[in-house]
Protein backbone atom coordinates (compact mmCIF):
# COMPACT_ATOMS: atom_id res chain seq x y z
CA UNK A 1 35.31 45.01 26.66
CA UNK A 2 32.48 43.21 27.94
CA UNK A 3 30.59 43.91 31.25
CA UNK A 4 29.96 41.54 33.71
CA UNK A 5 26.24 41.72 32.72
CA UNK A 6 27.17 40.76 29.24
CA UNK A 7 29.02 37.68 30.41
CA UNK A 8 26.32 36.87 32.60
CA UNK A 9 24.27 36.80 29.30
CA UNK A 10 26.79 35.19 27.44
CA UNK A 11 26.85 32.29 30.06
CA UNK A 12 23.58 31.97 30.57
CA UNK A 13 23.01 31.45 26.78
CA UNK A 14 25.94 29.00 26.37
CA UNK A 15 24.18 26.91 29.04
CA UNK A 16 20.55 26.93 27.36
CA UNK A 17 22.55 25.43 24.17
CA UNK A 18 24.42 22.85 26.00
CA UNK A 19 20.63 21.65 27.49
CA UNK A 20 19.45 21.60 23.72
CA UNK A 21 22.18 19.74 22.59
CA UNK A 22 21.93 16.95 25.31
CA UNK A 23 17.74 16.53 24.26
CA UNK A 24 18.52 16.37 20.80
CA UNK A 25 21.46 13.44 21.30
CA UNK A 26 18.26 11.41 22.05
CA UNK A 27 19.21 9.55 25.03
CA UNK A 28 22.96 8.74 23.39
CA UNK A 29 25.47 11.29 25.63
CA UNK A 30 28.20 9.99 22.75
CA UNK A 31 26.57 11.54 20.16
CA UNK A 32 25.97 15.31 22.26
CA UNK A 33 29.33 16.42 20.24
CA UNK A 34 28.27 15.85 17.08
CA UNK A 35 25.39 17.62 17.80
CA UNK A 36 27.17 20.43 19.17
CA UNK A 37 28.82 21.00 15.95
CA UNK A 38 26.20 20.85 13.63
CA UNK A 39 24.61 24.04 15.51
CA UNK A 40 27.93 26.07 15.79
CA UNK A 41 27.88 26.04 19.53
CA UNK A 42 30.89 27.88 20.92
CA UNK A 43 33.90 26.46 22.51
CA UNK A 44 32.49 26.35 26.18
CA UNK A 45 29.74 24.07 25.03
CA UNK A 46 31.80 21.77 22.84
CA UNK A 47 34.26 21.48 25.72
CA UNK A 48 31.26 20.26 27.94
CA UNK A 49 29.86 17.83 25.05
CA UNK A 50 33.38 16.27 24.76
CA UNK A 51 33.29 15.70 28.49
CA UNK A 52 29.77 14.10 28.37
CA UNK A 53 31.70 11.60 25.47
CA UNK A 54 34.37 10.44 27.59
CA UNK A 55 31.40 9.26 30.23
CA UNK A 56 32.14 12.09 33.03
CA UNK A 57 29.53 14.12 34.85
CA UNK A 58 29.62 17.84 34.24
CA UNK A 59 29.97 18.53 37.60
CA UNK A 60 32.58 15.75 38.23
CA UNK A 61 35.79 17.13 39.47
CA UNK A 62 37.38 15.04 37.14
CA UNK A 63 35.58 16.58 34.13
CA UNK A 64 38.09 18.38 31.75
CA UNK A 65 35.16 21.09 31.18
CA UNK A 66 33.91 21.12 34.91
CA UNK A 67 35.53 24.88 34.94
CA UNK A 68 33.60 25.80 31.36
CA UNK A 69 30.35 24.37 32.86
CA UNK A 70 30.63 26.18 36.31
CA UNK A 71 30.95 29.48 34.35
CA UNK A 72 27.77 28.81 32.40
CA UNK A 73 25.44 27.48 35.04
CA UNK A 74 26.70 30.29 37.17
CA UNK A 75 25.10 32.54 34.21
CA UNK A 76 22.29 31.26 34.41
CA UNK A 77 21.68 30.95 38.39
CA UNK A 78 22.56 34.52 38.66
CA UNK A 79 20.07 35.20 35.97
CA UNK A 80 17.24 33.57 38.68
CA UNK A 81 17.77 37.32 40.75
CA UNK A 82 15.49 38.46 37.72
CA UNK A 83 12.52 36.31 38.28
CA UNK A 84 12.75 34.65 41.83
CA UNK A 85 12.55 36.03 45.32
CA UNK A 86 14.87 33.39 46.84
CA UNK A 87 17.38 34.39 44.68
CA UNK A 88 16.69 37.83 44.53
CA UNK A 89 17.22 38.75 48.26
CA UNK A 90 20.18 35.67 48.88
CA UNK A 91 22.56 38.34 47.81
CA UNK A 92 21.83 39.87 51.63
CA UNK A 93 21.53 36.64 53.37
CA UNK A 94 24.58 35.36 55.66
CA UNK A 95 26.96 32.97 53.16
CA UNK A 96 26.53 29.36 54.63
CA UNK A 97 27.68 26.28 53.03
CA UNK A 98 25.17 23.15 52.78
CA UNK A 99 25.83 20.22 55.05
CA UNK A 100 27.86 22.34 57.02
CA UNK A 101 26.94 23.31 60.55
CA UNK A 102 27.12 27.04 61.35
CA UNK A 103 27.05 29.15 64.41
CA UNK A 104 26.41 32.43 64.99
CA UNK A 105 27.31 34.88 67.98
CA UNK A 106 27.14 38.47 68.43
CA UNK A 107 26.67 40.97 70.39
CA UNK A 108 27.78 44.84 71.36
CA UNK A 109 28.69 46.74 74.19
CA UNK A 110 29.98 50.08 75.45
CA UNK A 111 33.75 50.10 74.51
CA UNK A 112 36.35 50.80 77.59
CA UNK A 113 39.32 49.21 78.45
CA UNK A 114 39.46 46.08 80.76
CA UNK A 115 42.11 44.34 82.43
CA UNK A 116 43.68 40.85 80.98
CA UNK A 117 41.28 37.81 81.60
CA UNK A 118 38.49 40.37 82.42
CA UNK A 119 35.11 39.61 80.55
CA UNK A 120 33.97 42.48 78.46
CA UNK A 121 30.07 43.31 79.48
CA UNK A 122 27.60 42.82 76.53
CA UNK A 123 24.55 44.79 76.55
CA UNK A 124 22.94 42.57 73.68
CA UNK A 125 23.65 39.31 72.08
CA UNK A 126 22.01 36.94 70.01
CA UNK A 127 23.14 33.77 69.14
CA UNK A 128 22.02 30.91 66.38
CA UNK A 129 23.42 27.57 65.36
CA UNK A 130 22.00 25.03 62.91
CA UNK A 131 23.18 23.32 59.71
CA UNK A 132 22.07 24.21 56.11
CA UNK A 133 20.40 21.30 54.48
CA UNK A 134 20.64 21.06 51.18
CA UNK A 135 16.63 21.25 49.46
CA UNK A 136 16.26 20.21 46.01
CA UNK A 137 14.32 22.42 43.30
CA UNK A 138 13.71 20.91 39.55
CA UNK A 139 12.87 22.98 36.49
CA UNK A 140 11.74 21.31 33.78
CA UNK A 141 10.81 22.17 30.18
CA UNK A 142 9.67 20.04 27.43
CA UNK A 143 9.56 20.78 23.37
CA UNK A 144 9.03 18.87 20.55
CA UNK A 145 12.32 17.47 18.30
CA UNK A 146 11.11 19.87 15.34
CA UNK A 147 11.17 22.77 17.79
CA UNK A 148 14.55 21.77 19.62
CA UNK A 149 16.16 21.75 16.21
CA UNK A 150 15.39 25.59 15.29
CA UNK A 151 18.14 27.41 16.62
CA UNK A 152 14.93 29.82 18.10
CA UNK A 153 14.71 27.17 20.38
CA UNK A 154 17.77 28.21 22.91
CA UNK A 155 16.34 31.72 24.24
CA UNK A 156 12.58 29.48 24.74
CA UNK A 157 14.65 27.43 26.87
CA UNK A 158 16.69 29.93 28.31
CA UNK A 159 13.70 31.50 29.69
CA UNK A 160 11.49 28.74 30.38
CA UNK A 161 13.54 26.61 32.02
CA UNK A 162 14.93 29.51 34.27
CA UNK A 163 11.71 30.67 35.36
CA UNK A 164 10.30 26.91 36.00
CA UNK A 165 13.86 26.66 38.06
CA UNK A 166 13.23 29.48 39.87
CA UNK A 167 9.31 28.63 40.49
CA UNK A 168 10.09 25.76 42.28
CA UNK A 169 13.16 27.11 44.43
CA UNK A 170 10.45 29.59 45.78
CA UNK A 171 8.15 26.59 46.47
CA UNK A 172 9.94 25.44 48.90
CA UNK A 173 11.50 28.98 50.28
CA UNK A 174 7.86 30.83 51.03
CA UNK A 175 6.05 27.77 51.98
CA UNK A 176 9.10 27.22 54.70
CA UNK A 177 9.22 30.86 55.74
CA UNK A 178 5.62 31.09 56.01
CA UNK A 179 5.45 28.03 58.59
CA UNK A 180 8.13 29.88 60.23
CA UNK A 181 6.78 33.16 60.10
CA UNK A 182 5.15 35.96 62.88
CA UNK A 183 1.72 36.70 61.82
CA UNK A 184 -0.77 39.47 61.96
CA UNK A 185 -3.91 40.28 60.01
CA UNK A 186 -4.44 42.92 57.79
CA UNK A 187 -6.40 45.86 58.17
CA UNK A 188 -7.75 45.95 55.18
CA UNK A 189 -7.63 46.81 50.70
CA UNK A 190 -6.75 49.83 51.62
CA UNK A 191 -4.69 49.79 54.65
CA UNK A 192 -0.95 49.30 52.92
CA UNK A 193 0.94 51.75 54.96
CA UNK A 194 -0.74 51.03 58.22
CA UNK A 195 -0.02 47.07 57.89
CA UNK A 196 3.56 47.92 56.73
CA UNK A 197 3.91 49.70 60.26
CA UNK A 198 2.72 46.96 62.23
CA UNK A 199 5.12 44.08 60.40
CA UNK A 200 7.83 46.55 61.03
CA UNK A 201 6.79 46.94 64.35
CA UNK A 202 6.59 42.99 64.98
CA UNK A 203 9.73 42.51 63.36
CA UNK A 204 13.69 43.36 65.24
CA UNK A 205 15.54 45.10 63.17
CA UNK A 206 18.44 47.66 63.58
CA UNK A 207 21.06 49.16 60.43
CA UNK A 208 22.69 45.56 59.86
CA UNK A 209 18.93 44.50 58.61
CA UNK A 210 18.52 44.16 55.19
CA UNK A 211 14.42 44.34 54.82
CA UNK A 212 12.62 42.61 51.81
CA UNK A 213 8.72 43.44 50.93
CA UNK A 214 7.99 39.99 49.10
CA UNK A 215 4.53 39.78 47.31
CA UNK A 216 2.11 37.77 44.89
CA UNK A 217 2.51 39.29 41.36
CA UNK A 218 -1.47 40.07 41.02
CA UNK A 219 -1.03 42.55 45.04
CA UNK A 220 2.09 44.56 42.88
CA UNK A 221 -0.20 44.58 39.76
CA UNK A 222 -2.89 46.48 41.77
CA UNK A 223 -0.48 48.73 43.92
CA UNK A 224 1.07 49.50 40.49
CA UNK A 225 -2.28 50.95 39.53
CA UNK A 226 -3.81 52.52 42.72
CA UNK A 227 -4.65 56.33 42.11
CA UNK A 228 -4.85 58.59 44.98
CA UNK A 229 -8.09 61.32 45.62
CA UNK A 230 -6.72 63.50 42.64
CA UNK A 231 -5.85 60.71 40.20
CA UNK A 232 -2.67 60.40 40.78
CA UNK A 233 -0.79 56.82 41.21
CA UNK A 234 -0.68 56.17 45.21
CA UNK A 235 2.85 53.86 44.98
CA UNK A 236 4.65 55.51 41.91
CA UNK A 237 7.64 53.21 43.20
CA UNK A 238 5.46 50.08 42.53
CA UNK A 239 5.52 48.78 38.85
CA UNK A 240 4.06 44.80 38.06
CA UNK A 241 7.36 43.23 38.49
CA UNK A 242 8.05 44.87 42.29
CA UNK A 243 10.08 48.55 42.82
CA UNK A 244 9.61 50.15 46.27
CA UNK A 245 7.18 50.46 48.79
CA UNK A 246 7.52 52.72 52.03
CA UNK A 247 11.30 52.97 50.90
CA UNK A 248 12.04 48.83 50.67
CA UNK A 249 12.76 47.26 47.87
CA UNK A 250 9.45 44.62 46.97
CA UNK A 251 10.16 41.30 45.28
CA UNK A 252 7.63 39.68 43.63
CA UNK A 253 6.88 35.92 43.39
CA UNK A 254 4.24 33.31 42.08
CA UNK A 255 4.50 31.20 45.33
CA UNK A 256 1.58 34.60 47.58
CA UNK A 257 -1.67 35.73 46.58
CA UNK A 258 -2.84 37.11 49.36
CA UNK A 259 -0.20 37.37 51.98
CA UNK A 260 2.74 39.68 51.92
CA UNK A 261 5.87 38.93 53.94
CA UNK A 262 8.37 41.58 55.71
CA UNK A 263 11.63 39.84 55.03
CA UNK A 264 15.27 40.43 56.51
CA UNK A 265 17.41 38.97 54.94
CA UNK A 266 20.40 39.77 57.16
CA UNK A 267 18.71 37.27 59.64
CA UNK A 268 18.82 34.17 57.15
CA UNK A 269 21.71 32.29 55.92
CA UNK A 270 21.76 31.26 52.33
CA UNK A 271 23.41 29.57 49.99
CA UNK A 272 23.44 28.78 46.36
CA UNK A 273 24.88 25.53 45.54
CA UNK A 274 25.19 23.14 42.14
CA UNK A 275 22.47 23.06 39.11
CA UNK A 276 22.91 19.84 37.16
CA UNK A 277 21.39 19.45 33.73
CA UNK A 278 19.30 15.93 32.49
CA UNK A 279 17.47 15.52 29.59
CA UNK A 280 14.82 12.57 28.15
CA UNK A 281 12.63 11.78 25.55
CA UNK A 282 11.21 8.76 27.05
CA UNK A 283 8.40 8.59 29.95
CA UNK A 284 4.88 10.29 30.57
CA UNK A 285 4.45 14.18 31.80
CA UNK A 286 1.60 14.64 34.35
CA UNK A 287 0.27 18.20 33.03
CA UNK A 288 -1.15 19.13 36.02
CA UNK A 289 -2.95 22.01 36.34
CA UNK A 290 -3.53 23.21 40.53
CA UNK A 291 -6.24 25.52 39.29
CA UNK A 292 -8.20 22.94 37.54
CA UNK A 293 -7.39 19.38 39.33
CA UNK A 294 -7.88 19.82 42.98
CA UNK A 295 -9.64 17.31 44.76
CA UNK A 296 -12.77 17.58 46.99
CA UNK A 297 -11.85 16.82 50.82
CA UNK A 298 -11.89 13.08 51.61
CA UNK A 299 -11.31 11.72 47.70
CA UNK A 300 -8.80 11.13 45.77
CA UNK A 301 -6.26 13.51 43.88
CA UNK A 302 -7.62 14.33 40.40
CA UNK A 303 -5.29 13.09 37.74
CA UNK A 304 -3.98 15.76 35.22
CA UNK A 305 -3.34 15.03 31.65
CA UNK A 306 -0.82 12.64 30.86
CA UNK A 307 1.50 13.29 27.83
CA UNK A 308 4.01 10.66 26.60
CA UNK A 309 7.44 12.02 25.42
CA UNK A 310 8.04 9.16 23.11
CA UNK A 311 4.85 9.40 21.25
CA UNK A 312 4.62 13.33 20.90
CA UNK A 313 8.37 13.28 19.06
CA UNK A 314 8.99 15.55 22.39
CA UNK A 315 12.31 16.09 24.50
CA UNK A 316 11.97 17.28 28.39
CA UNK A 317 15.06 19.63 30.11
CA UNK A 318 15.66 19.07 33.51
CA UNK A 319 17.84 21.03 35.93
CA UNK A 320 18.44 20.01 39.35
CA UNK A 321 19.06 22.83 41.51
CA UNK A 322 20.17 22.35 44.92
CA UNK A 323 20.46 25.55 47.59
CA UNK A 324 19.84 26.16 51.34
CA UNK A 325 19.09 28.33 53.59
CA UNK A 326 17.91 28.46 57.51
CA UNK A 327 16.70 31.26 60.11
CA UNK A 328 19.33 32.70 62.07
CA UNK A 329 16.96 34.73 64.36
CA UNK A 330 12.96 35.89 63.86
CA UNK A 331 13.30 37.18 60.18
CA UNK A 332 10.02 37.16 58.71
CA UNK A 333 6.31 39.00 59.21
CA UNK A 334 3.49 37.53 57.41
CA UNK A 335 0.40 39.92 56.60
CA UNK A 336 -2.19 37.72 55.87
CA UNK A 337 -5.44 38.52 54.08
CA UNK A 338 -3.43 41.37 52.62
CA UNK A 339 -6.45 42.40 49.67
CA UNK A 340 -4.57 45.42 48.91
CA UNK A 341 -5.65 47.38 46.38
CA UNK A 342 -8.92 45.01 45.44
CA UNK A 343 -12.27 46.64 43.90
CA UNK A 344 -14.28 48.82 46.59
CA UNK A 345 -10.75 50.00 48.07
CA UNK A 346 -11.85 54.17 48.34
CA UNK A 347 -8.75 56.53 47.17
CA UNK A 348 -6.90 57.93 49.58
């Protein structure tokens, strides 16, 4: 019998074939079947390819595969948890629903009995009301014809495509929680716990909080590797890819370098709506690079390198991801300047 893991897998794959199969039908949906077949893709992805034939959307409710394509993309956005901090902590944000206004009230008091049409006293509440908008995040990953037709190609796609996917959901997630965010400086490379302390400090929280230590991959890389006085690793919970500081789970992301943010995630509501694949092998790709293209103040943008689909024999995978989320209450502490762990930090 196969685990829920292994059907996550299973999904997740089936989806990365269906994507190949639409850039290798070269802009002619009608043709996605035959393709289908000619690689042995399973039933799940045939289903979806006849569906693409008879001129429906995969997420159209009147697809006759809508159900087979639900199951795979939900493979594959459960797979983001691995490799995105949106999606890692949305598992402990409130449910919402996008374009759907929600309100929030709560509150506790001593309980004791009281008379019909008697108000009960509340010692705390805390209410919230907004609307989850939906935000749009795009993954995209583009391979050459020769490459898409090696049946290698599917787990480079897999992968690529679900880390670009969940890349740019975190874009937009830590830019919007760091305009949104409580701030205080840090202390210092070699002030973790103390700085810890103080976003606790700054931050409500009671047993219903569900805290989140979210950080650039290069801060977990050096707590990873911090010794103590005697040699000995300082965070043995930390690894590269996140793990556990002062007993919270850390999440790592591509989206901080030298902030850190104190997350809960109980005071954000979330939600995880449809992915929609595209596909083309016409147009230009901008390969930007951020590191190498900025522009000095006052000029104009510096233009990347421009790569045309058509005349590199190339194919680019898109997926649309739409999600939401919104701040029910103060939910995040930014440490900024957080150089933790740098060169010159003395052992503790």
């Amino acid at each position: 019998m196969r685990t829920e893991l292994d059907l996550t897998a299973v999904d997740r794959g089936n989806f990365a074939v269906l994507a190949r199969c639409m850039a290798l039908n070269k802009g002619h949906p009608e043709t996605t079947l035959a393709v289908a077949k000619s690689i042995g893709a399973g039933q799940y992805v045939l289903n979806c390819a006849k569906a693409l034939v008879s001129g429906h959307g995969l997420s159209d409710p009147n697809s006759e595969a809508l159900g087979e394509y639900q199951e795979m993309a939900g493979g594959f956005v459960a797979a983001l948890a691995e490799v995105g901090a949106f999606d890692a902590i949305l598992v402990d944000m409130r449910p919402g629903t996008l374009h759907t206004s929600f309100s929030l009230l709560a509150g506790h008091g001593a309980a004791s009995e009281h008379g019909e049409g008697i108000a009960a006293p509340v010692t705390r509440m805390i209410a919230s009301s907004g609307a989850l908008d939906a935000r749009k995040a795009t993954g995209l990953v583009a391979l050459s014809l020769d490459l898409l037709r090696r049946s290698t190609s599917t787990n480079l796609i897999e992968q690529s495509l679900r880390i670009s996917v969940a890349r740019a959901t975190d874009q937009i997630f830590i830019s919007e929680l760091l305009d949104a965010a409580t701030t205080i400086a840090s202390f210092g490379p070699d002030a973790v716990y103390a700085d810890i302390r103080r976003a606790l400090l700054a931050l409500p929280s009671d047993k219903a909080s569900r805290l989140y230590i979210v950080m650039g991959t290069d801060t977990a890389k050096r707590l990873a590797t911090m010794e103590d006085s005697t040699g000995a690793l300082r965070f043995p919970g930390m690894t590269p890819y996140g793990g556990t500081l002062a007993g919270l789970p850390v999440v790592t992301t591509g989206e901080l370098s030298d902030s850190v943010l104190l997350i809960d995630a109980a005071g954000l509501a979330g939600v995880s709506d449809e992915i929609a694949l595209r596909t083309s092998t016409a147009g230009t790709l901008d390969m930007t690079d951020p590191t190498t293209t900025k522009a000095v103040p006052g000029s104009n943008p510096v233009a990347g390198t421009h790569v045309s689909l058509f005349q590199t024999n190339s194919a680019a995978i898109m997926a649309d991801r739409w999600f939401g989320f919104a701040p029910l209450r103060a939910c995040c502490v930014e440490i900024f300047d957080a150089l933790w762990g740098m060169e010159g930090s003395p052992p503790a």
